[in-house]
C-alpha atoms as a PDB file:
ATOM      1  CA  UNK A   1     204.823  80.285 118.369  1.00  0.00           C
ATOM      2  CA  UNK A   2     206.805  83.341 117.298  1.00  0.00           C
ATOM      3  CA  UNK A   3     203.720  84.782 115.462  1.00  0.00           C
ATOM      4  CA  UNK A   4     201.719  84.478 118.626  1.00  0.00           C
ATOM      5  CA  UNK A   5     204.242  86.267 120.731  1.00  0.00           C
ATOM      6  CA  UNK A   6     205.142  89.077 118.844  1.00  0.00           C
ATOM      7  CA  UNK A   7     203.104  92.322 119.094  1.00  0.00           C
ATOM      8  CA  UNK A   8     203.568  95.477 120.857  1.00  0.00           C
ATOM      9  CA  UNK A   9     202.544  95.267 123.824  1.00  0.00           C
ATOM     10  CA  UNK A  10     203.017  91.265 124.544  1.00  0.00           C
ATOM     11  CA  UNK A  11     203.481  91.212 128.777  1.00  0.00           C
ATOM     12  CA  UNK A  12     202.445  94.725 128.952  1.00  0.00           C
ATOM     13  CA  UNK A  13     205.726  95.508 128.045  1.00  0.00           C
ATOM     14  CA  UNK A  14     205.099  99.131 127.781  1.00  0.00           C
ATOM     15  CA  UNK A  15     203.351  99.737 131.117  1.00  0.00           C
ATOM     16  CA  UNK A  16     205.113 102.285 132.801  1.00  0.00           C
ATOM     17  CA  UNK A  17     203.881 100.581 135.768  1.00  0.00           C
ATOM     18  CA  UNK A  18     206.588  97.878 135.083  1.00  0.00           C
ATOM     19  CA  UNK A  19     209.170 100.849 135.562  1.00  0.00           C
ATOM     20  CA  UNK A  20     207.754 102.453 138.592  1.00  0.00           C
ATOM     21  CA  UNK A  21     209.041 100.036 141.323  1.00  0.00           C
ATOM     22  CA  UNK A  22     211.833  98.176 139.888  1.00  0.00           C
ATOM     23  CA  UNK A  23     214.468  99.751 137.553  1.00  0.00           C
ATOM     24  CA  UNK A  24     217.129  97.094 136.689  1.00  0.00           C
ATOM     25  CA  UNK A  25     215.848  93.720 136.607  1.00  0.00           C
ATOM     26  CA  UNK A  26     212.732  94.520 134.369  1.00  0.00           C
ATOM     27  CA  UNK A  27     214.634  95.940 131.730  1.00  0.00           C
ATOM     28  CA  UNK A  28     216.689  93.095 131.227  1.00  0.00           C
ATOM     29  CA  UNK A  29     214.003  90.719 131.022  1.00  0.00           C
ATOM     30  CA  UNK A  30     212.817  93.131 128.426  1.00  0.00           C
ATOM     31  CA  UNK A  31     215.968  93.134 126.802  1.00  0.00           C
ATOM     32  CA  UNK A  32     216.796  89.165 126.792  1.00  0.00           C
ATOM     33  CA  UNK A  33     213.185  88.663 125.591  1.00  0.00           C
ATOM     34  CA  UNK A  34     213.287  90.970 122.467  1.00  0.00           C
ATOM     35  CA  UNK A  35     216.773  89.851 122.320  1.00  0.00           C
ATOM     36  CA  UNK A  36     215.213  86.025 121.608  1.00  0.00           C
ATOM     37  CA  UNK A  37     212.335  87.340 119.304  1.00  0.00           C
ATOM     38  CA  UNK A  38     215.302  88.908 117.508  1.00  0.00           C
ATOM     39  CA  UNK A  39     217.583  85.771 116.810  1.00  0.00           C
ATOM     40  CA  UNK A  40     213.682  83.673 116.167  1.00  0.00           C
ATOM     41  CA  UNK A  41     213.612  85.806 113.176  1.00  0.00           C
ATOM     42  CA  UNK A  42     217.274  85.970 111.696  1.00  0.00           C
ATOM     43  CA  UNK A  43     217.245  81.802 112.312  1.00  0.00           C
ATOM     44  CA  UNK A  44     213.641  82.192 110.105  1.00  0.00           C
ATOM     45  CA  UNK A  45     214.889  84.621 107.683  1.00  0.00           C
ATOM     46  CA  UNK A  46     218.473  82.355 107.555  1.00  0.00           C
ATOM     47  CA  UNK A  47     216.657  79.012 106.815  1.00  0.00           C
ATOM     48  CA  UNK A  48     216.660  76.579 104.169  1.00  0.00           C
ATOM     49  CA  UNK A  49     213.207  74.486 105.136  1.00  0.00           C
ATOM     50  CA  UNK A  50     211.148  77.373 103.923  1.00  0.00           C
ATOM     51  CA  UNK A  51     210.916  78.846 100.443  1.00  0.00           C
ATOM     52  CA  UNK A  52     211.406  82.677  99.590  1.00  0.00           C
ATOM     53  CA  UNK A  53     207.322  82.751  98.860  1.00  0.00           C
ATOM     54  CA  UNK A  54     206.916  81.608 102.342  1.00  0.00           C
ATOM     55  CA  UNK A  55     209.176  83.483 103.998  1.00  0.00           C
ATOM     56  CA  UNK A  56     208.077  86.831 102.418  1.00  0.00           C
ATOM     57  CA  UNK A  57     204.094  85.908 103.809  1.00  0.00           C
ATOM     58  CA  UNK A  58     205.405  85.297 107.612  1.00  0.00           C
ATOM     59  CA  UNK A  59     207.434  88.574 107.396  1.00  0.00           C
ATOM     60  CA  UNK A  60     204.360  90.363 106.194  1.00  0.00           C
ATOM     61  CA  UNK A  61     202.120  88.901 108.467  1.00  0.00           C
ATOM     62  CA  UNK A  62     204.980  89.976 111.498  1.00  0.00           C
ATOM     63  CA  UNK A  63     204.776  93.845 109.921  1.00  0.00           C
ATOM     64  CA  UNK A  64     201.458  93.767 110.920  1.00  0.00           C
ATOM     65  CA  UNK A  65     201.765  92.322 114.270  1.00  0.00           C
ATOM     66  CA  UNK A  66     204.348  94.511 115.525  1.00  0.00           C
ATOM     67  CA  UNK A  67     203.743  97.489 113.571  1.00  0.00           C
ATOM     68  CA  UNK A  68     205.570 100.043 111.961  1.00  0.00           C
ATOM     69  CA  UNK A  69     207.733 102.745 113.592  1.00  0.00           C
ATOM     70  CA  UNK A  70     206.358 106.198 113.494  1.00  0.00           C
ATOM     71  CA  UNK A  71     208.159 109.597 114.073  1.00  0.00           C
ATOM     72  CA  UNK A  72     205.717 112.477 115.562  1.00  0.00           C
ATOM     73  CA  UNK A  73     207.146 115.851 115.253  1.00  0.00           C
ATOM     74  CA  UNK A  74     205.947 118.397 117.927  1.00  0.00           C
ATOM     75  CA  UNK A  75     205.211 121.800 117.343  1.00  0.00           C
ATOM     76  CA  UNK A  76     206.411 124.946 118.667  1.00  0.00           C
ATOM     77  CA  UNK A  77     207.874 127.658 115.889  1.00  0.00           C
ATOM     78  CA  UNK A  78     211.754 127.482 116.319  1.00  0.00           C
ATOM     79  CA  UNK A  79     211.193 123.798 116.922  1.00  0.00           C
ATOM     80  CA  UNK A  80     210.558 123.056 113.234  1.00  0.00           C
ATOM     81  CA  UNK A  81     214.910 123.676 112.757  1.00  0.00           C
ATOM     82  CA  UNK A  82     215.432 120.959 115.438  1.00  0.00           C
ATOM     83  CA  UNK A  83     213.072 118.434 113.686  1.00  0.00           C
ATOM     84  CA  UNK A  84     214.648 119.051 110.410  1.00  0.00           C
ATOM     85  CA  UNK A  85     218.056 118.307 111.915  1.00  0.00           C
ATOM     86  CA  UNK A  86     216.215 115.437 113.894  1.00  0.00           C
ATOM     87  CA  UNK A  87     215.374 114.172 110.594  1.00  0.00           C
ATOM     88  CA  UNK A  88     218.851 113.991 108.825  1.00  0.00           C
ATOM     89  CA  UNK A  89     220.561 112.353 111.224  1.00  0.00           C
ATOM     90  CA  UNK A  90     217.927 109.908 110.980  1.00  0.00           C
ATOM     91  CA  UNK A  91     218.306 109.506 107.065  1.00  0.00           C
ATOM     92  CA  UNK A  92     222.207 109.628 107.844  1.00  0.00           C
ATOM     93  CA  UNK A  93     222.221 106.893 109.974  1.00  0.00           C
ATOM     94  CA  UNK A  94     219.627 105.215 107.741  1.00  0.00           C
ATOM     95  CA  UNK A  95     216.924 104.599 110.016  1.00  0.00           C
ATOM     96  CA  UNK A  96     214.425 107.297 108.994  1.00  0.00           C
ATOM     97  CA  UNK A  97     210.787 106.021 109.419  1.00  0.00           C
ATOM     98  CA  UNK A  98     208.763 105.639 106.428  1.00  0.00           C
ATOM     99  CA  UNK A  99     205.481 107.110 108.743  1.00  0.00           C
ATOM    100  CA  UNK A 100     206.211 110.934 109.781  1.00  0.00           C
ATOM    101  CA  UNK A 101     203.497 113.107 111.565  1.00  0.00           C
ATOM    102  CA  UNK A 102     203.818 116.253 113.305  1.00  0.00           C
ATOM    103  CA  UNK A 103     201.725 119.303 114.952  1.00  0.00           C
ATOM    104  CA  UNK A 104     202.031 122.824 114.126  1.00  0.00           C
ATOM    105  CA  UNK A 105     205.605 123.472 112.718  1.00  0.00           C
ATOM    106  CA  UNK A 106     206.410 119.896 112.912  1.00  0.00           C
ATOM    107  CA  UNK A 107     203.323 118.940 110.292  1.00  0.00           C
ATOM    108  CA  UNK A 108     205.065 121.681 108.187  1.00  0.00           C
ATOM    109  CA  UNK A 109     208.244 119.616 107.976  1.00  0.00           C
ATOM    110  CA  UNK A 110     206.209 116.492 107.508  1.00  0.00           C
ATOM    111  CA  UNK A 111     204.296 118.200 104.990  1.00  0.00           C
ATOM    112  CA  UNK A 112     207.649 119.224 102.830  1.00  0.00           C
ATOM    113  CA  UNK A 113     209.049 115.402 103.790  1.00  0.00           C
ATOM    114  CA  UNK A 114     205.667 113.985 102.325  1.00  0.00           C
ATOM    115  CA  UNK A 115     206.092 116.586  99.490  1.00  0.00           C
ATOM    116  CA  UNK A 116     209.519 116.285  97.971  1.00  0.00           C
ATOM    117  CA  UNK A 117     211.391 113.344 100.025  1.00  0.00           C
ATOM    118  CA  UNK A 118     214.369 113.254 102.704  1.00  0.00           C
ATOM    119  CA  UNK A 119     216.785 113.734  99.594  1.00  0.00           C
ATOM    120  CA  UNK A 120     215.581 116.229  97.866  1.00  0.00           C
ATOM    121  CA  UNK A 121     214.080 118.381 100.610  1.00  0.00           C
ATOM    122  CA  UNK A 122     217.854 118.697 102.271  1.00  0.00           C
ATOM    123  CA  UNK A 123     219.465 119.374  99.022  1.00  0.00           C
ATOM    124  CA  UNK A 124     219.693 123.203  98.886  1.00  0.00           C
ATOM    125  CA  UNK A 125     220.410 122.942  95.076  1.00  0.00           C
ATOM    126  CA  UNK A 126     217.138 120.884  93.905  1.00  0.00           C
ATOM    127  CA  UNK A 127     214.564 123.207  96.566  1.00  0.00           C
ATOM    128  CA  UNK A 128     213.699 126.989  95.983  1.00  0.00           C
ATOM    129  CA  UNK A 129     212.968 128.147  99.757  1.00  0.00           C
ATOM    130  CA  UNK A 130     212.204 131.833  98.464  1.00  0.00           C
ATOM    131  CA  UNK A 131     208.841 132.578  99.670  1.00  0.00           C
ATOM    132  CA  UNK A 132     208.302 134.337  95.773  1.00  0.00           C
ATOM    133  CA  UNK A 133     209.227 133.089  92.449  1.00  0.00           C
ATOM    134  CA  UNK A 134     212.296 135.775  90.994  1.00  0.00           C
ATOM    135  CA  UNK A 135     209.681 138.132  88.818  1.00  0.00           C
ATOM    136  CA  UNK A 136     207.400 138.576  91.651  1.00  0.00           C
ATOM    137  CA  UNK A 137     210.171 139.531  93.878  1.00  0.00           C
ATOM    138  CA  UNK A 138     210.923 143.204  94.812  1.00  0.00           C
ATOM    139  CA  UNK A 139     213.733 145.368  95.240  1.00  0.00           C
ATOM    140  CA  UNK A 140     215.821 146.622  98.203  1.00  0.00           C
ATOM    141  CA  UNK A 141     214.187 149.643  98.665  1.00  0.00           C
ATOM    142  CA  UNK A 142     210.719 148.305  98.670  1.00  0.00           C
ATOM    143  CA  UNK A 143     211.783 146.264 101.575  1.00  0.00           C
ATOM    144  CA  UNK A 144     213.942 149.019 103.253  1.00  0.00           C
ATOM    145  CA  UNK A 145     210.715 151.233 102.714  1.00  0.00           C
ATOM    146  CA  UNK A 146     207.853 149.068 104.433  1.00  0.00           C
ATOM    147  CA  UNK A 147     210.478 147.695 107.034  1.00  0.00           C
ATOM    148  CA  UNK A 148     210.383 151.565 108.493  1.00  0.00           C
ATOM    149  CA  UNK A 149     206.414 151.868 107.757  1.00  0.00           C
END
């Protein structure tokens, strides 16, 4: 039963139709519904009539019914600071997805996410953000120079 009621969009759930006329009362059916699929699985996952092998199968099997959550990062230049910050108060309060996309400077953030992790990418001691490694780099007055050219 609790297979066959849990996906996405069971009810049509997210029609915005559903939010056009009525505001209150929809929601909470919303709510109290999710709030049952919610103690269906903790009584599942709490249970002593199935066995660990069974237990891991119906939670894999629910994964793929409901789905995964996703953040998509827009794009927009200065926009790329705000998803970076977007993205470590996510890992702070340890509910960063495991799926990140993004457009423009967003897939750039996604990109170094992909690349190098949450960790590692915030950690200003493990990353080199310099644009050239230390040989290649040139002096003051070569930038002072073709800053006035």
């Amino acid at each position: 039963m609790l297979r066959s009621h849990s996906f996405r969009n069971i009810g049509s759930i997210n029609c915005p139709a559903l939010y056009r006329e009525l505001y209150i009362r929809t929601k909470v059916l919303i709510e109290d519904f999710q709030k049952e699929i919610t103690k269906s699985l903790k009584a599942i996952l709490r249970s002593n009539q199935l066995n660990l092998q069974r237990k891991i199968e119906f939670f894999s099997e629910m994964r793929h019914a409901i789905g995964r959550t996703a953040v998509l990062l827009s794009g927009g230049a200065i926009m790329g600071m705000y998803h970076i910050g977007v993205m470590i108060a996510l890992r702070e309060a340890d509910v960063a997805p495991r799926i990140i996309a993004g457009s423009s400077a967003g897939s750039i953030v996604a990109a170094c996410i992909a690349v190098r992790g949450l960790d590692e990418l915030f950690d200003h001691h493990k990353m080199d953000y310099s644009a050239f490694p230390p040989e290649e780099r040139h002096s003051l007055f070569w930038h002072l120079k073709r800053f006035f050219r």
